[in-house]
Protein backbone atom coordinates (compact mmCIF):
# COMPACT_ATOMS: atom_id res chain seq x y z
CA UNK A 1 -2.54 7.00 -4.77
CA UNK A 2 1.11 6.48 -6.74
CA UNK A 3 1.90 9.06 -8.39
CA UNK A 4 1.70 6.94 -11.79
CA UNK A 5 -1.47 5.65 -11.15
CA UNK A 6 -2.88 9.77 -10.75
CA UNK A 7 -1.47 10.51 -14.09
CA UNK A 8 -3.19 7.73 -16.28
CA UNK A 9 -6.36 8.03 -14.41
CA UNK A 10 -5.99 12.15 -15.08
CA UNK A 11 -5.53 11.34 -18.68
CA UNK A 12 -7.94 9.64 -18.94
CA UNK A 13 -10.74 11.58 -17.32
CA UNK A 14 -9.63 14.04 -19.64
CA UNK A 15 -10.55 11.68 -22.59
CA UNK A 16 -13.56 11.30 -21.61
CA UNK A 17 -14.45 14.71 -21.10
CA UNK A 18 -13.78 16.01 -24.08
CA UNK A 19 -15.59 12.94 -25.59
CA UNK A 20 -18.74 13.61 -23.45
CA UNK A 21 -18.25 17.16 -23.12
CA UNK A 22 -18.13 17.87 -19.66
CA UNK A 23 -16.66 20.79 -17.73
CA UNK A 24 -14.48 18.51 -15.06
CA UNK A 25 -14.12 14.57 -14.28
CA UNK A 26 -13.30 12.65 -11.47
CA UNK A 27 -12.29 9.36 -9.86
CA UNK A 28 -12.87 8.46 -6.04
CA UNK A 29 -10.72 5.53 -4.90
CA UNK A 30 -11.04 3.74 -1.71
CA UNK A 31 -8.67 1.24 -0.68
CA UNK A 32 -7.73 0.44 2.88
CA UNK A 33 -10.84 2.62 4.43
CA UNK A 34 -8.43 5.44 2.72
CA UNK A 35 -10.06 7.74 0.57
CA UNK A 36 -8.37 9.42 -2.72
CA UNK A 37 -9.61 11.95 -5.41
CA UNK A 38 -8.09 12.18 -8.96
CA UNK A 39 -9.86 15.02 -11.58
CA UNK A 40 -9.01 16.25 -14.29
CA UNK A 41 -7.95 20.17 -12.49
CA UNK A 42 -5.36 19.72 -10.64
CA UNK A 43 -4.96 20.22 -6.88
CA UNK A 44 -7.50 17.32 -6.34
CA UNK A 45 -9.74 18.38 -3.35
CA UNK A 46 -10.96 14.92 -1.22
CA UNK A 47 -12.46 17.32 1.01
CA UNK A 48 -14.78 18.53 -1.69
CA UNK A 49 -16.10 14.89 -2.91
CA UNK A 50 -15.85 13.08 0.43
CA UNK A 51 -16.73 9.78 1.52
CA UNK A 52 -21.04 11.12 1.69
CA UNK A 53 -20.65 11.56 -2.72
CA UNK A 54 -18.60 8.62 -2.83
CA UNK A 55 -20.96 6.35 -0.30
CA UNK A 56 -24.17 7.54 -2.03
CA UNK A 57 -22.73 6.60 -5.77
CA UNK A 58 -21.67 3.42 -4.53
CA UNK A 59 -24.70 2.14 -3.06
CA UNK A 60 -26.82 3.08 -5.80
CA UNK A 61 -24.71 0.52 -8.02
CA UNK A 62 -26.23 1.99 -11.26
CA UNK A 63 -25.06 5.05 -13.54
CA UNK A 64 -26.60 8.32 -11.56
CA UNK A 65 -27.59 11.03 -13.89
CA UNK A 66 -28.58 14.38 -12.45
CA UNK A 67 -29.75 16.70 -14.63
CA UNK A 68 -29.79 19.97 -12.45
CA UNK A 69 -28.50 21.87 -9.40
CA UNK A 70 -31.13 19.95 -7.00
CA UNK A 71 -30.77 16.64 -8.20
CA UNK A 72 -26.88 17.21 -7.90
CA UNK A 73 -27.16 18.03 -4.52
CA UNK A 74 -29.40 15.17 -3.46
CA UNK A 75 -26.43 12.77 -3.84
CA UNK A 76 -23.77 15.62 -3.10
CA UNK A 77 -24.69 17.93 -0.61
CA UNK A 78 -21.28 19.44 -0.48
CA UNK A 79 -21.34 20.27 -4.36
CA UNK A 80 -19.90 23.62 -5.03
CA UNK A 81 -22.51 26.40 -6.29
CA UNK A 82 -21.13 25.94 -9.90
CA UNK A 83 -22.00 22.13 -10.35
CA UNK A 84 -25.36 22.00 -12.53
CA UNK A 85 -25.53 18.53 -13.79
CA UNK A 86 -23.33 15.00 -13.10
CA UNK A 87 -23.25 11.90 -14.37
CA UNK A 88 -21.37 9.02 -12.39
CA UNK A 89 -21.39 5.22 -11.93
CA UNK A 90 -19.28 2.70 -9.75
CA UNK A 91 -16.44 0.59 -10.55
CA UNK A 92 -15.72 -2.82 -11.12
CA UNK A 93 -12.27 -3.28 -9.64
CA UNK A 94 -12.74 -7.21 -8.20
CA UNK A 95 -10.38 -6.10 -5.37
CA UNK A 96 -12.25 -7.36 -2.07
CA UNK A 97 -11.16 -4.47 0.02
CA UNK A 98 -10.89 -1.54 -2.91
CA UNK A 99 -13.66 0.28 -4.50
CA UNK A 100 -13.77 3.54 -6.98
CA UNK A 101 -16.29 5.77 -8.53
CA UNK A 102 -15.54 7.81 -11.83
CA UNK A 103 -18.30 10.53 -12.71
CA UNK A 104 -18.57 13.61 -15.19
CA UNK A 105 -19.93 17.11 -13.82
CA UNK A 106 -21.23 20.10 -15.94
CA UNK A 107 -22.58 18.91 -18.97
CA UNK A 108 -21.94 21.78 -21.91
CA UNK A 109 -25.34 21.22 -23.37
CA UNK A 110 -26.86 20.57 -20.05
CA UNK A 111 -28.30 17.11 -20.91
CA UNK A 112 -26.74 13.58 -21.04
CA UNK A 113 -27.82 11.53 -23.55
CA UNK A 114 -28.25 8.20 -23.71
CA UNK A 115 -25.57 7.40 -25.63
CA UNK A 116 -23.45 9.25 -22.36
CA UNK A 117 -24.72 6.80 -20.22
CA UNK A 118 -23.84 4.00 -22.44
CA UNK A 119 -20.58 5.21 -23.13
CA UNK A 120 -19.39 6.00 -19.80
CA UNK A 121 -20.89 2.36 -18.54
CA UNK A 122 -18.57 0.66 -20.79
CA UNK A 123 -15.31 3.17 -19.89
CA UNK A 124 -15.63 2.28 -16.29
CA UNK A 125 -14.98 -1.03 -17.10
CA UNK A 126 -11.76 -0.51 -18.89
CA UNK A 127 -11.00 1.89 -16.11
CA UNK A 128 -11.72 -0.33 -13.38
CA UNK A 129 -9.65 -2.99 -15.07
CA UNK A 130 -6.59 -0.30 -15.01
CA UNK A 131 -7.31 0.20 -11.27
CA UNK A 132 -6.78 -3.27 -10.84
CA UNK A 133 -4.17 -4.13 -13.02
CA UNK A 134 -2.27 -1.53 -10.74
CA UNK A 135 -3.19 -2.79 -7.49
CA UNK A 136 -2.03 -6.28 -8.40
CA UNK A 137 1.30 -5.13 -10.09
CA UNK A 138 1.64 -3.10 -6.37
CA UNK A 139 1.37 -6.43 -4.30
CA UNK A 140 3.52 -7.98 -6.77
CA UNK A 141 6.55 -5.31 -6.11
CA UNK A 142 5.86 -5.14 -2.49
CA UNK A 143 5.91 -9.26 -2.19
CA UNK A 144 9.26 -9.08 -4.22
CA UNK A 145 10.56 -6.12 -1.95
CA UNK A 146 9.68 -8.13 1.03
CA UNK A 147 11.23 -11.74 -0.18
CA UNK A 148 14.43 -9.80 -0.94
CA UNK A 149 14.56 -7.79 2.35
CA UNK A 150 14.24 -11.14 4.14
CA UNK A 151 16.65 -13.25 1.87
CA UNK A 152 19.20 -9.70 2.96
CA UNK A 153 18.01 -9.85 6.52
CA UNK A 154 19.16 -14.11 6.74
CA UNK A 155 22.36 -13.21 5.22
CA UNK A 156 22.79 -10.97 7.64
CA UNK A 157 22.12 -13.20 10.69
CA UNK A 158 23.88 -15.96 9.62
CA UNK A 159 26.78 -13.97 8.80
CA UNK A 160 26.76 -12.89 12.53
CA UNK A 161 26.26 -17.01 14.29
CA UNK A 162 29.99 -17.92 15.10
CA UNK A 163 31.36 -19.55 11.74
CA UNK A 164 32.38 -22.81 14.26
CA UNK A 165 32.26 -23.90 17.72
CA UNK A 166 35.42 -22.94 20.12
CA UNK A 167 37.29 -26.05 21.34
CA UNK A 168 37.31 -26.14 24.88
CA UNK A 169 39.00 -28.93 27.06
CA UNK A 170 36.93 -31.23 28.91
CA UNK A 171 33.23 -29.56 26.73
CA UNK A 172 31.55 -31.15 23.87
CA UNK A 173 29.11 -28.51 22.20
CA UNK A 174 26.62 -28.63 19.77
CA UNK A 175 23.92 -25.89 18.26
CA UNK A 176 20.65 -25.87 16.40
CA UNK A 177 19.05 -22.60 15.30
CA UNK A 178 15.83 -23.03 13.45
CA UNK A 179 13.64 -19.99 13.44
CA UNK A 180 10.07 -19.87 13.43
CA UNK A 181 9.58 -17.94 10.20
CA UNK A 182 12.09 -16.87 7.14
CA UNK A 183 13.91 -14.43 9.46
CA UNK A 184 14.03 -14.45 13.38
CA UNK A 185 15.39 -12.74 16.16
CA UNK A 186 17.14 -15.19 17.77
CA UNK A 187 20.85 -15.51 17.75
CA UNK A 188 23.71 -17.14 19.98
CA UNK A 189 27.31 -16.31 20.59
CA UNK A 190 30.64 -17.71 22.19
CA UNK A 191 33.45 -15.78 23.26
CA UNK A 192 36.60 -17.32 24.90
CA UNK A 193 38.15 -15.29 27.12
CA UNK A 194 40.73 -17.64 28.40
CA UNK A 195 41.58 -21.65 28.19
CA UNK A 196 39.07 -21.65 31.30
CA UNK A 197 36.54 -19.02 30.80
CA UNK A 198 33.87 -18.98 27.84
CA UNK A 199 31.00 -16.52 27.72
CA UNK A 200 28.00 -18.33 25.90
CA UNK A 201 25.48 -15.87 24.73
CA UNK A 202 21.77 -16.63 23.51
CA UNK A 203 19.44 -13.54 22.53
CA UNK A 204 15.97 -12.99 20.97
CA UNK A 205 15.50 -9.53 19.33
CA UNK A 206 11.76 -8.55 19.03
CA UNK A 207 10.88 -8.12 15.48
CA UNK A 208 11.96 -9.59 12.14
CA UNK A 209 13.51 -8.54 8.73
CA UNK A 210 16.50 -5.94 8.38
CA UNK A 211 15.83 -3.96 11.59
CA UNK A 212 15.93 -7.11 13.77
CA UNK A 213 18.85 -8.26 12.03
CA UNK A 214 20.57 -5.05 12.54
CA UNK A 215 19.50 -4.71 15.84
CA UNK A 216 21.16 -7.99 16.67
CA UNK A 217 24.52 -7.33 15.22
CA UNK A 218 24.77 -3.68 17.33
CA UNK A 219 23.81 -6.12 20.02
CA UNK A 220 26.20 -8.91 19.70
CA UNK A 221 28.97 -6.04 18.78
CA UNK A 222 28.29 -4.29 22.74
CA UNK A 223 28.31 -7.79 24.60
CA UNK A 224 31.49 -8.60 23.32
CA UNK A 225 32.90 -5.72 23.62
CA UNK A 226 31.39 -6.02 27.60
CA UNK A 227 32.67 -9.63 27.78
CA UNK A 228 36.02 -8.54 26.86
CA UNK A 229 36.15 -5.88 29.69
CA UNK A 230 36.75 -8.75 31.95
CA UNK A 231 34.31 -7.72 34.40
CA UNK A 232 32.57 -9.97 36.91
């Protein structure tokens, strides 16, 4: 998870525990098949939760209350020794290949009320919209990064095709480039080495964006330098 995103979900498990009254919170995220833990201690151990607590909570697709040691570790079998009671429920996040959890552990009076329940069904909403909110602002940025790498990346290539076509006697010459996508590999060259010699030059670079575009200027830059060696 960004960095960001930790600290507002931290803040707000804290919230919420003190609200509810609850020794620690927590938040498993899944996006990606990755799996990410956020509570309110700090270092976050994934290793501790795990995908079984996060797999059981999510296919129960209700608010789990566990009022003891046994229950607890029904749905968590790795629970540490010192987790007595949870209460938990899934996510809404709308995000087809994300999913989260947010639960409570160690009630201070033991028992969650119904008014718990109620209260932390309605908070997951508001903090699965926040989840989501993020996730979309984080495809926005990355869509924006990637448009402006590959506006940088044509610049680049076009800056490299020869700015006109050499006049040689006797040769008529023409050139279309049209790439396949925003930004290809593909790039031509002509270098006259004499009023009877031209080296014409066609490449395709594997790849696209920046790196292929850079790729093909260190490439032009070593055939002419080879062309102008003069060697057979």
């Amino acid at each position: 998870l960004k960095s960001d995103l930790v600290a507002a979900l931290r803040s707000i498990l804290e919230e919420i525990r003190k609200v509810i009254g609850t020794e620690d919170g927590f938040v498993l995220f899944k996006h990606s098949e990755s799996l990410s833990c956020v509570t309110c201690g700090q270092p976050n151990d994934t290793a501790v939760y795990g995908d079984r607590l996060f797999n059981n909570l999510a296919r129960s697709g209700r608010v789990v209350v566990c009022e003891d040691a046994a229950a607890c570790r029904e749905v968590w079998p790795q629970a540490p020794d010192s987790v007595d009671s949870m209460l938990a429920t899934h996510l809404d996040i709308v995000e087809e290949d994300a999913e989260a959890i947010i639960g409570l552990i160690n009630k201070a009076t033991r028992t969650f009320t119904a008014g718990d329940v109620k209260l932390l069904a309605a908070l997951a909403q508001q903090v699965g919209t926040i989840i989501r909110n993020f996730l979309v602002h984080q495809k926005v940025v990355t869509e924006e990064r990637l448009s402006r790498e590959l506006e940088i990346a044509a610049e680049i290539q076009e800056s490299m095709l020869p700015p006109k076509l050499p006049q040689l006697g006797g040769l008529s010459m023409a050139v279309s480039s049209i790439p396949a996508s925003e930004v290809g590999g593909d790039f031509y060259d002509f270098i006259t080495l004499d009023d009877r010699h031209l080296v014409v030059i066609i490449g395709d670079v594997s790849g696209k964006g920046i790196p292929a575009a850079m790729l093909t200027s260190v490439t032009r830059t070593m055939l002419r330098v080879e062309a102008m060696r003069g060697e057979p």
